[in-house]
Protein backbone atom coordinates (compact mmCIF):
# COMPACT_ATOMS: atom_id res chain seq x y z
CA UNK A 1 0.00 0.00 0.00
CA UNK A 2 3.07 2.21 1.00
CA UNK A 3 4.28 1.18 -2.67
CA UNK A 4 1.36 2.38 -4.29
CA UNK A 5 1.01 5.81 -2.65
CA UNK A 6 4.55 6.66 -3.69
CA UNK A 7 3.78 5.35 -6.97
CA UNK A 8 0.91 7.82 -7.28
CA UNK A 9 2.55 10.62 -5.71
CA UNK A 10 5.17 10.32 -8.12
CA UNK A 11 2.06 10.50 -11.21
CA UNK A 12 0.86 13.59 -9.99
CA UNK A 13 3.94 15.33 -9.70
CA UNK A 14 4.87 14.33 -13.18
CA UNK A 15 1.43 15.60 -14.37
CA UNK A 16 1.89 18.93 -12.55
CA UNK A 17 5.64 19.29 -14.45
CA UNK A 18 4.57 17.91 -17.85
CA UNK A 19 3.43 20.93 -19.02
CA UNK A 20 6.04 23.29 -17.70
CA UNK A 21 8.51 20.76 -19.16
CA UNK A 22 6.72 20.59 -22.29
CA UNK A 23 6.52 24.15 -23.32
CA UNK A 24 10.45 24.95 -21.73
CA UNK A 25 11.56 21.60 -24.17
CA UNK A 26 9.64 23.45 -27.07
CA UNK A 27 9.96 27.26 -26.62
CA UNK A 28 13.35 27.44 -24.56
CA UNK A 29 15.52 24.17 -25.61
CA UNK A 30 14.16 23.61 -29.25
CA UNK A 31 15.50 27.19 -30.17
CA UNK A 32 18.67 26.66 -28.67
CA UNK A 33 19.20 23.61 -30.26
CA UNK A 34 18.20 25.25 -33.57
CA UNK A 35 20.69 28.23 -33.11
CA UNK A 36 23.37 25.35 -32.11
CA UNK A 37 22.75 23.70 -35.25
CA UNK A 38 22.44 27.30 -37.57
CA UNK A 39 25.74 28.24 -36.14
CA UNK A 40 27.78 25.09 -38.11
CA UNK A 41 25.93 25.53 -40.85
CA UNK A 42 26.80 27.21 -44.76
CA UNK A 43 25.62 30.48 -45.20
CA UNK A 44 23.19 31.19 -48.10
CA UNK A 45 24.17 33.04 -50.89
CA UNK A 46 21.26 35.42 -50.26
CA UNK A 47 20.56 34.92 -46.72
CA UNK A 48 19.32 31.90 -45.06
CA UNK A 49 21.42 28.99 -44.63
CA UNK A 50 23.10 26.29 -47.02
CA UNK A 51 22.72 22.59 -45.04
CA UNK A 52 26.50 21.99 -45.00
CA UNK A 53 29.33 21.44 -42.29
CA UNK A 54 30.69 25.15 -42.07
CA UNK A 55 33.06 25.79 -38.53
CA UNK A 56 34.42 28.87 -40.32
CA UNK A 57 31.67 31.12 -38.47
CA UNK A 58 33.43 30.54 -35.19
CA UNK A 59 36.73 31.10 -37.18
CA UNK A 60 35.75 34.10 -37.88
CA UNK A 61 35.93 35.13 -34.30
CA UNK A 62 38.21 32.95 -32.81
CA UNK A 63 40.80 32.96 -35.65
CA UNK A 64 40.95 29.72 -37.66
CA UNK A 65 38.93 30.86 -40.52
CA UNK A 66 40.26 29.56 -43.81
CA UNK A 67 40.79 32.94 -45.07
CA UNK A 68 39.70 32.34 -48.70
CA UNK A 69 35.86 32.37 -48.00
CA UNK A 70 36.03 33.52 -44.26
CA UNK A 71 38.41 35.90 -43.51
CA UNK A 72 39.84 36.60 -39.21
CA UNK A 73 39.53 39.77 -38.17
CA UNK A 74 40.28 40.92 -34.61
CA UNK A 75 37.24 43.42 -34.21
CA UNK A 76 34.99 40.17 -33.49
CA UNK A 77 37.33 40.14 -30.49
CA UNK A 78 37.68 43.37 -29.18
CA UNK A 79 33.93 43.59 -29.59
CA UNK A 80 33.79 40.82 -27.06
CA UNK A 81 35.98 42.06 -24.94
CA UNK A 82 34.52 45.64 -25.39
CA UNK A 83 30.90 44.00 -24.11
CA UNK A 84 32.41 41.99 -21.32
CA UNK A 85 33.76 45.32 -20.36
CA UNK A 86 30.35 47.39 -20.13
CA UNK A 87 28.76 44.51 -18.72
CA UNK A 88 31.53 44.33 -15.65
CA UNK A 89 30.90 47.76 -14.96
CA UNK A 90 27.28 48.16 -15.28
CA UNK A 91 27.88 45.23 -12.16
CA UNK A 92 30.16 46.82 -10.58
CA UNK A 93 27.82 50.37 -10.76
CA UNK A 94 25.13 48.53 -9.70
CA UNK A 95 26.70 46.89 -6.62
CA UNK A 96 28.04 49.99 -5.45
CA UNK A 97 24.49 51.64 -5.46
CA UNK A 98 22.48 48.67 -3.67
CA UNK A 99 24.71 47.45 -1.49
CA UNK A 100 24.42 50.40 1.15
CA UNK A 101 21.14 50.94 0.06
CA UNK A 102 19.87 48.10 0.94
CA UNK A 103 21.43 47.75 4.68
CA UNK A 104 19.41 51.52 4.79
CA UNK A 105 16.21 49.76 3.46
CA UNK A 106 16.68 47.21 5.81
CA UNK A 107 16.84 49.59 9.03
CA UNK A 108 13.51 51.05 7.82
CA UNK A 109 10.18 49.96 9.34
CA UNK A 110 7.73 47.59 7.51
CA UNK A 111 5.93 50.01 5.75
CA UNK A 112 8.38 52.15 4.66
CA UNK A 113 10.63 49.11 4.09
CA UNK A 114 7.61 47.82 1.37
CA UNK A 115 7.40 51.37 0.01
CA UNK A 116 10.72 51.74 -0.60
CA UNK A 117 10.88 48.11 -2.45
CA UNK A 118 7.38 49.44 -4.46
CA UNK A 119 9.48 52.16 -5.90
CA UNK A 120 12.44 50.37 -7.45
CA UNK A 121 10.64 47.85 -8.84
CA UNK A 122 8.45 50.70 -10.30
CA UNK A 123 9.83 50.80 -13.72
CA UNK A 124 9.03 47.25 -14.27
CA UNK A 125 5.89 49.04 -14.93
CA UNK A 126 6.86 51.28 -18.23
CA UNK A 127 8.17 50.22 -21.54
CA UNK A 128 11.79 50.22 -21.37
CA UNK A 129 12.26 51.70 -24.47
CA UNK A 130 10.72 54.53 -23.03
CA UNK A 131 12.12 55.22 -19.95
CA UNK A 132 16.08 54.96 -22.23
CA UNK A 133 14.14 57.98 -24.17
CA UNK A 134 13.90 59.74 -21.24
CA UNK A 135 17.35 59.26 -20.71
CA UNK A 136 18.32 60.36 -24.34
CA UNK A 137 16.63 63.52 -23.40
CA UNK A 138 18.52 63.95 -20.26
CA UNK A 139 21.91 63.28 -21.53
CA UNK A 140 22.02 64.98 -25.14
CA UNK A 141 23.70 68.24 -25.34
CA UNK A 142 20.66 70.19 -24.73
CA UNK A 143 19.56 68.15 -22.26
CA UNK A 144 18.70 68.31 -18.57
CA UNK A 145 22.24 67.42 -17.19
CA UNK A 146 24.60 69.58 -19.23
CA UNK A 147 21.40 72.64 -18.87
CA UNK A 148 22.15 72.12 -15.12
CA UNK A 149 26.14 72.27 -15.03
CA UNK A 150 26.63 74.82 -17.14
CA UNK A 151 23.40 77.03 -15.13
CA UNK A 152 26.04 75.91 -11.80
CA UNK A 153 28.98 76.97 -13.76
CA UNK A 154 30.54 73.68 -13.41
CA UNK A 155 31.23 73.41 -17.46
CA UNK A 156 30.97 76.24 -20.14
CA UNK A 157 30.03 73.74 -23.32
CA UNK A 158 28.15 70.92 -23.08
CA UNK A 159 29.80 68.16 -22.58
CA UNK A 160 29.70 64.58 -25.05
CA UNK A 161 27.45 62.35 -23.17
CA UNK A 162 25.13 60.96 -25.18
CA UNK A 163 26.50 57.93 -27.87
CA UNK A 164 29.39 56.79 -25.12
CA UNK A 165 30.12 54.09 -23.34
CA UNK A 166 29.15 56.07 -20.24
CA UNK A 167 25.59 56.66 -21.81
CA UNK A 168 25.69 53.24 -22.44
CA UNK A 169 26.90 52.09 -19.00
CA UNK A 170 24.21 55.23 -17.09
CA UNK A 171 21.26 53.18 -19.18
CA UNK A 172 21.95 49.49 -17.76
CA UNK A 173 22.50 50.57 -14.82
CA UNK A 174 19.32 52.48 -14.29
CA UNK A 175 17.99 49.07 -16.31
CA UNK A 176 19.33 46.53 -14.16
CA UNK A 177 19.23 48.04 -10.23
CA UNK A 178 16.20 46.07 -9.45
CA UNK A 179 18.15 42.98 -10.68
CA UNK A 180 20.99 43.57 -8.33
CA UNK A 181 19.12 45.39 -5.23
CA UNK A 182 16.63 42.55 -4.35
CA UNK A 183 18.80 39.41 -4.16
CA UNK A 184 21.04 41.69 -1.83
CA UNK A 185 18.72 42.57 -0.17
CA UNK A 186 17.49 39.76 0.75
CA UNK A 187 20.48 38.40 2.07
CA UNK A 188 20.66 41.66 4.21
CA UNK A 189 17.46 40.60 5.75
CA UNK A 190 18.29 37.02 6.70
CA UNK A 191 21.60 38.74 8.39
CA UNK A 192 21.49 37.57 12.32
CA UNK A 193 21.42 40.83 14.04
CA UNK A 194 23.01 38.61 17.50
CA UNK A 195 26.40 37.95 15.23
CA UNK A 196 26.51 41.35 14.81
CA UNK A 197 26.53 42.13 18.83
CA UNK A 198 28.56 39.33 19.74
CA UNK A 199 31.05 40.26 16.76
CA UNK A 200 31.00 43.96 18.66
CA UNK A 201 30.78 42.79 22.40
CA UNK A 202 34.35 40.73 21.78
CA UNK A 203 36.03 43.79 20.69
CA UNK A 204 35.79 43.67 16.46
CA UNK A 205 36.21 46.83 14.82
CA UNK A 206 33.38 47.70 12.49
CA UNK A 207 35.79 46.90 9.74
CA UNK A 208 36.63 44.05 10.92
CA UNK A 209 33.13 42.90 11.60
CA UNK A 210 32.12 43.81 7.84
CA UNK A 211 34.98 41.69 6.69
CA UNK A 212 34.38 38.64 9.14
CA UNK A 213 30.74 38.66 9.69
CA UNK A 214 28.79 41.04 7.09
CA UNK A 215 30.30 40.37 3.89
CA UNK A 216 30.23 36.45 4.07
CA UNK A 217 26.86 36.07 5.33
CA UNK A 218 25.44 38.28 2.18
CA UNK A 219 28.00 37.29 -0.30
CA UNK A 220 25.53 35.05 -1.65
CA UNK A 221 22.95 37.74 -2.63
CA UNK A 222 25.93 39.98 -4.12
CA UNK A 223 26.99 36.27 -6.31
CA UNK A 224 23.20 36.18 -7.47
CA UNK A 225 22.75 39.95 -8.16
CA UNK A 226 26.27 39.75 -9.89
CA UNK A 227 24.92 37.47 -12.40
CA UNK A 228 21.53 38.27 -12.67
CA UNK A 229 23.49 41.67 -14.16
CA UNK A 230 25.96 40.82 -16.02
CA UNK A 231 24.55 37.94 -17.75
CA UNK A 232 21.54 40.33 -19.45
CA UNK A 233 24.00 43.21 -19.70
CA UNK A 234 26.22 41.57 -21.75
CA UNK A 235 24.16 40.43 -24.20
CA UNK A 236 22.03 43.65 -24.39
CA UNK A 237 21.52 45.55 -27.98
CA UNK A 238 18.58 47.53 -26.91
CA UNK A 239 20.29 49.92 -24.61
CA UNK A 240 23.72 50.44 -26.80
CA UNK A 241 21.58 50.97 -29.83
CA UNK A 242 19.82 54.11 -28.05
CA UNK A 243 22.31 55.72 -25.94
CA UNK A 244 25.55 54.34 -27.91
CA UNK A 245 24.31 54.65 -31.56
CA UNK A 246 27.49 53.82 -33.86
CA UNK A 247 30.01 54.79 -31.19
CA UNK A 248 29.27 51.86 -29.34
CA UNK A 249 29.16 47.83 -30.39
CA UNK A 250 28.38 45.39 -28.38
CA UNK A 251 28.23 41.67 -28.91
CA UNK A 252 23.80 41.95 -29.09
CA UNK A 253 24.26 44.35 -31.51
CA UNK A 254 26.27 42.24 -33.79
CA UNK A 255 24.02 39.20 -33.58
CA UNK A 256 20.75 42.08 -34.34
CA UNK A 257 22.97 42.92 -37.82
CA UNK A 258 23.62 39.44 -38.64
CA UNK A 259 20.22 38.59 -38.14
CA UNK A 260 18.28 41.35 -39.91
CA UNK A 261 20.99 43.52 -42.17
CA UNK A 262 23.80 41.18 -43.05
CA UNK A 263 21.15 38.05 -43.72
CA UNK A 264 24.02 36.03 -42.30
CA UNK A 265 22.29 33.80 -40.06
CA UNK A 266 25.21 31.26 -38.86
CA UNK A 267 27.54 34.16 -38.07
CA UNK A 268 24.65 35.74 -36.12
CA UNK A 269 24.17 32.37 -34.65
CA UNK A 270 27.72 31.65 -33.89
CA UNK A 271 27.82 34.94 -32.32
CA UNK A 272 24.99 33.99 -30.25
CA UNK A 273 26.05 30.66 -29.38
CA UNK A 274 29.30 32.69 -28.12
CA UNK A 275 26.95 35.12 -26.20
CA UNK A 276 25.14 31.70 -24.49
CA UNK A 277 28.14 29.34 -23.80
CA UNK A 278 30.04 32.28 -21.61
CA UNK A 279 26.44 32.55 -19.55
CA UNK A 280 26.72 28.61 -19.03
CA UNK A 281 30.07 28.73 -17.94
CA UNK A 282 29.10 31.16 -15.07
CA UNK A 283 25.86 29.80 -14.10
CA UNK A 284 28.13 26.38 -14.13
CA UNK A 285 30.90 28.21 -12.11
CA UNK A 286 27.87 29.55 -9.60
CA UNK A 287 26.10 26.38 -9.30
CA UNK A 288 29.30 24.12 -8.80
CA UNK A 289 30.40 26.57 -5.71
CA UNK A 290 26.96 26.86 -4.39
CA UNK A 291 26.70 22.88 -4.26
CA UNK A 292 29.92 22.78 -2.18
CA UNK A 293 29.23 25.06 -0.14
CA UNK A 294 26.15 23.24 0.93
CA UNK A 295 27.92 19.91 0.85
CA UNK A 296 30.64 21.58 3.33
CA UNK A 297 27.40 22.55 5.65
């Protein structure tokens, strides 16, 4: 009988997944897989794909084209390494605006604690195409900011911000707060407020108890919020195309050319296949290191 309730819990928790699994196998893995496969494949003379072997696409980037039909050139690279950039400092940005904020959220009471969370998960709410316009207006040379310095005498011309990586970096961030803020703070909130007494009643320094006792204990909500960041930063086009224009390229924007300029769909696919395997190797870094940390527990 024991047998046969197991058995049956078992059937109903497969028939509560099946159709989760179903449409993630269809809508998430199936284009994945299709992208894998586009990526080795010939492209067409006019667009489209020819169904042979072709590695050249990742030659192309990586430098083993055969440079008769695909030819190497570095600026695949640099644009890389240009994104990876942006995307490390849009984290970095981000961390360094949440992290105090949320130890002040935290100190709040209830209410204010649930308004303050309300409001910075408020733009969720607007397009986000719209609230980078509001942005372009803000940081174009007649624009709000360089109206303000110059009226505070701070500058006398207005100053190059808009298509920069700074424009670029000032939109993700703005973006991509709410993705860093709540996993950090909620690791703030789990802290045990008795460590911190007993770190101060045996004589720590604050320093030291930030080091010892604060940092560790919400490392893993800075880990998440780190990735949750970079991970859609680094692969963004939307963002670079309105505040960067052509003085900024990132990796997203290369795979949007391939895809709808260039017709060259397995470079765009190689490109995104580049895009997805670095996002694997974190997530596979994160979830190794999570698992033994547990196991160590």
């Amino acid at each position: 009988m024991k047998v046969f309730n197991v058995s049956r819990q078992q059937l109903m928790l497969l028939a509560l997944l099946a159709p989760t699994s179903l449409f993630l196998l269809i809508f998430f893995i199936g284009p994945m897989l299709i992208m894998l496969t586009y990526s080795f494949l010939e492209p067409g003379l006019y667009g489209g794909v020819e169904w042979n072997f072709y590695h050249w696409n990742y030659g192309r980037v990586f430098g083993w084209a055969d440079g008769f039909y695909e030819e190497f050139d570095s600026v695949y690279l640099k644009i890389l390494l240009n994104s990876i950039g942006l995307a490390l400092a849009t984290v970095l940005c981000t961390l360094c605006i949440c992290y105090p904020v949320a130890f002040w959220v935290s100190t709040l009471s209830a209410r204010k604690k649930s308004l303050c969370i309300f409001l910075i998960t408020l733009p969720f709410f607007a397009s986000m195409v719209v609230r980078l316009y509001a942005w372009v207006l803000i940081l174009r040379n007649s624009g709000f900011a360089n109206q303000f310095l110059q009226a505070t005498g701070l500058i006398t011309e207005p100053l190059n911000l808009m298509f920069s990586g700074t424009a670029v970096i000032i939109g993700m961030v703005y973006i991509f707060i709410p993705f860093m803020f709540l996993p950090i703070y909620s690791s703030v909130e789990k802290l045990d407020k008795n460590l911190l007494q007993a770190s101060e009643d045996l004589g720590a320094t604050p320093f030291t108890t930030f080091r010892k006792v604060i940092f560790p204990l919400t490392l893993p909500g800075i880990v998440a919020g780190c990735i949750l960041v970079f991970i859609p930063s680094l692969g963004n086009f939307v963002v670079p195309n309105l505040l960067g224009g052509a003085q900024v390229l990132m990796i997203g924007n290369m795979v949007e050319q391939q895809f709808l300029y260039a017709r060259n769909w397995p470079f765009g696919a190689a490109l995104s296949m580049v895009i997805i395997f670095m996002m694997l190797i974190i997530l596979s870094a994160y979830l190794y290191k999570s698992a033994r940390s547990q196991a160590a527990l």
